[in-house]
N, C-alpha and C. Protein backbone atom coordinates (compact mmCIF):
# COMPACT_ATOMS: atom_id res chain seq x y z
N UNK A 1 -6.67 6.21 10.37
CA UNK A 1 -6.62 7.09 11.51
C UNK A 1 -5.18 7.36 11.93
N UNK A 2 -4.11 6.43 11.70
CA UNK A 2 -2.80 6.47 12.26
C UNK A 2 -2.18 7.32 11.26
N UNK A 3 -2.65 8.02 9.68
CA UNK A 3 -1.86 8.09 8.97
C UNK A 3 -1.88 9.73 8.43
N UNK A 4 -2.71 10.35 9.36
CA UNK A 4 -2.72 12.11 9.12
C UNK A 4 -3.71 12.30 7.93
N UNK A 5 -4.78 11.56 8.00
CA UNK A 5 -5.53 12.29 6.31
C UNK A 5 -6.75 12.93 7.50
N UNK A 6 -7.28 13.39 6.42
CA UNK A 6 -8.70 14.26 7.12
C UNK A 6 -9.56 13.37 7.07
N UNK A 7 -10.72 13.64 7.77
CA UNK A 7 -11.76 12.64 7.72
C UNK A 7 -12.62 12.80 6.40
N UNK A 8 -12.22 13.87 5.55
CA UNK A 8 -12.77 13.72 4.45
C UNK A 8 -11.94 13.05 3.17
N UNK A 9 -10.93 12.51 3.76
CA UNK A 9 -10.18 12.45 3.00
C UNK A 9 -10.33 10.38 3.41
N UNK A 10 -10.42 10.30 4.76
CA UNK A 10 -10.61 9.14 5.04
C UNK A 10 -12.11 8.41 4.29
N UNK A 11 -13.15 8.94 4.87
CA UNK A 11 -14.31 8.66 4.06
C UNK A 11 -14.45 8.78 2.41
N UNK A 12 -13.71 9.24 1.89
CA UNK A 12 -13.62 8.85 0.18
C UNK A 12 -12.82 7.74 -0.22
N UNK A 13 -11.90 7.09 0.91
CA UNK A 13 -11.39 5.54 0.63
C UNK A 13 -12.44 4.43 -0.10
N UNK A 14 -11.81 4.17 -1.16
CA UNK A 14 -12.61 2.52 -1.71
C UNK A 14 -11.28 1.95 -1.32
N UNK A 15 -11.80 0.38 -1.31
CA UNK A 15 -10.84 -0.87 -1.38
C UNK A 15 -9.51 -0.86 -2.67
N UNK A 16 -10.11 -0.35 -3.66
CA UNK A 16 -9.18 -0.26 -5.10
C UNK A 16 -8.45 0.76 -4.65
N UNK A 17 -8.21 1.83 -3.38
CA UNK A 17 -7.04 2.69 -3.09
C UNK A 17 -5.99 2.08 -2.26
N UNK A 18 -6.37 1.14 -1.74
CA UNK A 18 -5.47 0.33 -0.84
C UNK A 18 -4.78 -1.01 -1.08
N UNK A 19 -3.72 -0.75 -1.17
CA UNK A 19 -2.49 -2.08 -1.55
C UNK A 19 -2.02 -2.90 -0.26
N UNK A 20 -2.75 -3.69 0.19
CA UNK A 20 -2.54 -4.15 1.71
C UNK A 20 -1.13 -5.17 1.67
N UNK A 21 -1.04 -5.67 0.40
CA UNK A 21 0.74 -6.38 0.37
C UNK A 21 1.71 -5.20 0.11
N UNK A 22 1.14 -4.42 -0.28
CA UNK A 22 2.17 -2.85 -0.57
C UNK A 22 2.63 -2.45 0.55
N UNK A 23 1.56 -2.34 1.73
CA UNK A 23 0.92 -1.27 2.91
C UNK A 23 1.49 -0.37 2.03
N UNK A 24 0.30 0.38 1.36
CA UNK A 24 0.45 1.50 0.94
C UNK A 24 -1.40 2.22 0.61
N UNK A 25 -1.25 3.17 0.53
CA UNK A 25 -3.02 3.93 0.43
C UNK A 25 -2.64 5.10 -0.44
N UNK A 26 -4.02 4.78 -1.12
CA UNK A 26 -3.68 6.28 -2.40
C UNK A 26 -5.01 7.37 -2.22
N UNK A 27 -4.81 8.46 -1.72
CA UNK A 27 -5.85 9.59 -1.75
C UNK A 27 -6.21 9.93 -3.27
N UNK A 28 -7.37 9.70 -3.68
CA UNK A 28 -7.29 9.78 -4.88
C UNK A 28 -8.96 11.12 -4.87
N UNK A 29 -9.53 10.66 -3.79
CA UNK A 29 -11.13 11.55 -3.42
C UNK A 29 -11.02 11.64 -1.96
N UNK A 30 -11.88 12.73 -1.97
CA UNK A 30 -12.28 13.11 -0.25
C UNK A 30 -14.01 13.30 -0.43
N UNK A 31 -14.60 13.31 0.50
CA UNK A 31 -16.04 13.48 1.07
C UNK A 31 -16.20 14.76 1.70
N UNK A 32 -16.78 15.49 0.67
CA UNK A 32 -17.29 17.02 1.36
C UNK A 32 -18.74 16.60 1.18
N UNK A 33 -18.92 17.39 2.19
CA UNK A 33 -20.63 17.99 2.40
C UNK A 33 -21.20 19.61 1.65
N UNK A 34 -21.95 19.31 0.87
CA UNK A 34 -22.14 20.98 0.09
C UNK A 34 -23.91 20.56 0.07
N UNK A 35 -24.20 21.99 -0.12
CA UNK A 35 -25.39 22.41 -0.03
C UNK A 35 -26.01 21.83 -1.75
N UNK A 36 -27.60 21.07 -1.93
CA UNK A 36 -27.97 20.99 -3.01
C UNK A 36 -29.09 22.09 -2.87
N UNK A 37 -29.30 21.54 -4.29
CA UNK A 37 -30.84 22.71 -5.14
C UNK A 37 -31.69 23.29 -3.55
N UNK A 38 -31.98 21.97 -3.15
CA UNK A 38 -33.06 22.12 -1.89
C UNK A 38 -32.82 22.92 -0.69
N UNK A 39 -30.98 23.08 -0.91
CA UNK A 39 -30.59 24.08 0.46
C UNK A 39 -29.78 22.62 1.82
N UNK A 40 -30.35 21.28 1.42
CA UNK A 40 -29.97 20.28 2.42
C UNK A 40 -28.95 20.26 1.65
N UNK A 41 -28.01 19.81 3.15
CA UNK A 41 -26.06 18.96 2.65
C UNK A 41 -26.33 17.93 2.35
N UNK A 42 -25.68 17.49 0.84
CA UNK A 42 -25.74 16.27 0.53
C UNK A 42 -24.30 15.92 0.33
N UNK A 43 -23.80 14.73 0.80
CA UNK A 43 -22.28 14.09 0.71
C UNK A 43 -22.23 14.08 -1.05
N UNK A 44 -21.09 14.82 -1.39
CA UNK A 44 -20.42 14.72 -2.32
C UNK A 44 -18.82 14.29 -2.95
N UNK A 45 -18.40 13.44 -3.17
CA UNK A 45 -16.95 12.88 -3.71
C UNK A 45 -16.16 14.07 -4.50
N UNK A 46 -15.29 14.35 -4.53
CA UNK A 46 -14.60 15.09 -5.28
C UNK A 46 -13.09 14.84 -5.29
N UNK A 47 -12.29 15.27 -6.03
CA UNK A 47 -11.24 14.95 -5.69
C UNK A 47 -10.39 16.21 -4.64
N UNK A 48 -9.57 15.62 -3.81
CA UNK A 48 -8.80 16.64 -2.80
C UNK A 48 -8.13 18.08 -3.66
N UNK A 49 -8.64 18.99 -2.66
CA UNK A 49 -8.21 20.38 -3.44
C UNK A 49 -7.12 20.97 -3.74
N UNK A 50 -5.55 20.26 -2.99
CA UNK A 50 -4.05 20.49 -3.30
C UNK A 50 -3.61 19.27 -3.63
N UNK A 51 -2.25 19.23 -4.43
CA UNK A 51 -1.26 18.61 -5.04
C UNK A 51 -0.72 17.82 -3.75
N UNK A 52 -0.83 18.61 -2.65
CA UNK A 52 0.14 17.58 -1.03
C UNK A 52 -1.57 16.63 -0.60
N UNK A 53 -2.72 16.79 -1.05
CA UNK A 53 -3.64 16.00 -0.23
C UNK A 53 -3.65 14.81 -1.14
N UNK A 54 -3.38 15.01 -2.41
CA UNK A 54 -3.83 13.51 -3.37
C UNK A 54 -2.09 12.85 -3.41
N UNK A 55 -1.92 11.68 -2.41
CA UNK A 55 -0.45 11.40 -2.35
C UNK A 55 -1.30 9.69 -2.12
N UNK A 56 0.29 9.20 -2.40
CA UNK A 56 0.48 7.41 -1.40
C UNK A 56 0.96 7.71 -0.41
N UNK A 57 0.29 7.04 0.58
CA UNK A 57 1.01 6.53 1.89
C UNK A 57 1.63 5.73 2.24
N UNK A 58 2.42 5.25 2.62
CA UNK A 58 3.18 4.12 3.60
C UNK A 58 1.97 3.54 4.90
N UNK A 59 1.51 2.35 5.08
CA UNK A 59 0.53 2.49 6.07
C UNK A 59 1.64 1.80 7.12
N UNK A 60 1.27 2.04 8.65
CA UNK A 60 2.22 1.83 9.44
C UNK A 60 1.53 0.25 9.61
N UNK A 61 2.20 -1.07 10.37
CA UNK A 61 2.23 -2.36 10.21
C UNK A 61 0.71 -2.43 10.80
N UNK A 62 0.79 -1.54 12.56
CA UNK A 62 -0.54 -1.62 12.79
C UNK A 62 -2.11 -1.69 12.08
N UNK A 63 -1.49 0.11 11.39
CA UNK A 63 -2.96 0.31 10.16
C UNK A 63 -3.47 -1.08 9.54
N UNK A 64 -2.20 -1.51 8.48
CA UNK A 64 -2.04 -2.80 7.91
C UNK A 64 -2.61 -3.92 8.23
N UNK A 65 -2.85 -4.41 9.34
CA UNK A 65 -3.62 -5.13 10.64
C UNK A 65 -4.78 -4.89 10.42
N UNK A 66 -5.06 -3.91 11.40
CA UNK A 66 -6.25 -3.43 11.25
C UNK A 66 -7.47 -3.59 9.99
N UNK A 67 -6.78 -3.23 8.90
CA UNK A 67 -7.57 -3.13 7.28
C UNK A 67 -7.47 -4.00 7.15
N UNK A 68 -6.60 -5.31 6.87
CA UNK A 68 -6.44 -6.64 6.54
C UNK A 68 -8.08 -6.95 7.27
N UNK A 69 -7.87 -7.24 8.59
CA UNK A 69 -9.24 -7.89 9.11
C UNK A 69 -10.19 -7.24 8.80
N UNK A 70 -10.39 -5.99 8.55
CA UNK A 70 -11.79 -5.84 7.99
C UNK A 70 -12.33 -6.05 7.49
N UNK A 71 -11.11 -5.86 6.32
CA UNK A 71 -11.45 -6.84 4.89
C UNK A 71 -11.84 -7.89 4.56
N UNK A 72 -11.28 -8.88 5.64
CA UNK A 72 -11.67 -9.89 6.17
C UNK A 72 -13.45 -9.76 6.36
N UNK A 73 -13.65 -9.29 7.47
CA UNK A 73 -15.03 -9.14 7.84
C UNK A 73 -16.16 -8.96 7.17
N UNK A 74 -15.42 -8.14 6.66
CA UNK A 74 -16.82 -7.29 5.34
C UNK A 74 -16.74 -8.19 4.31
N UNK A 75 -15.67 -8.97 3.68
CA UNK A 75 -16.31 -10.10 2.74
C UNK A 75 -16.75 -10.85 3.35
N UNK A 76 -16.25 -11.40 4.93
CA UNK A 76 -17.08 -12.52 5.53
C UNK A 76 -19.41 -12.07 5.46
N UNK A 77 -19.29 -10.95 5.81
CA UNK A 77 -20.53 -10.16 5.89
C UNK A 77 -20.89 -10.42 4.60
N UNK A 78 -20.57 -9.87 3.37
CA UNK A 78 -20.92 -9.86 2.23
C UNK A 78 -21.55 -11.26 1.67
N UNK A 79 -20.91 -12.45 1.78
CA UNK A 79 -21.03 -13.68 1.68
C UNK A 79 -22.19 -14.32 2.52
N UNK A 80 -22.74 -13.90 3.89
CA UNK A 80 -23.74 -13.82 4.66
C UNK A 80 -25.04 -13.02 3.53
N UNK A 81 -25.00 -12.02 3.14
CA UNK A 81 -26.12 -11.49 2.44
C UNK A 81 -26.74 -11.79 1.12
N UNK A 82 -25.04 -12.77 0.36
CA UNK A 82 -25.42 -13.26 -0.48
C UNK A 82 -26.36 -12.30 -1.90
N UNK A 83 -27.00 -11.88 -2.35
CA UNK A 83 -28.34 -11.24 -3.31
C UNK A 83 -28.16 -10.19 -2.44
N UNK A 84 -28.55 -10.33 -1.37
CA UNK A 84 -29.23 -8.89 -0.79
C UNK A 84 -28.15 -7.64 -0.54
N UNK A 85 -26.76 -8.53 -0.69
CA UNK A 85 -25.81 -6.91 -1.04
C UNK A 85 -25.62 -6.16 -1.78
N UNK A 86 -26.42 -6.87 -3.19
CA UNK A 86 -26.52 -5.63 -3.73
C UNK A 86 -27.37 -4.39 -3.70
N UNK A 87 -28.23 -4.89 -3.00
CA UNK A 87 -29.60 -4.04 -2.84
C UNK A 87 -29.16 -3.11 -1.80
N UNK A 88 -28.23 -3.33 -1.38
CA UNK A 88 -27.57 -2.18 -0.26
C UNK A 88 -26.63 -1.44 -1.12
N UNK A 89 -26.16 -1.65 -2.14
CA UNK A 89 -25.74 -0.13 -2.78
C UNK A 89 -26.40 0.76 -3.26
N UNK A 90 -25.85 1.96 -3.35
CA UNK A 90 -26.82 2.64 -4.34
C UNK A 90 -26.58 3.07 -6.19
């Protein structure tokens, strides 16, 4: 949020884009919404449509913070579900 991407650009983040000893983040996909067969928006990955949207960032110390503990969290979570996390992907 501190670092100017779009929110489609935010929501195509995986963990493998982010270097948290780097503080650094790599736009590599964004999350558009497009119409399927049926006419409903279905979330689709793609990669960003200019040469200035697919970059590294510098994350500021805060961001850095922030993601560290999540990371934190969500493996703490993950480790709680044990089997059943996988059944939450798709």
């Amino acid at each position: 949020m501190t670092c100017g991407l779009s929110k489609g650009g935010l929501l195509g983040l995986k963990w493998v884009d982010v270097d948290l000893d780097g503080r650094t983040l790599t736009v590599r996909r964004q999350l558009q919404w497009l119409k399927g067969q049926d006419g409903k928006m279905e979330p689709v990955f793609n990669e960003p449509k200019s040469a200035r949207a697919r970059r590294t960032i510098h994350l500021p110390v805060t961001a850095n913070t922030a993601l560290r503990a999540h990371r934190v969290r969500q493996l703490e979570e993950r480790l709680l579900l044990g089997e059943a996390w996988c059944s939450l992907l798709p």
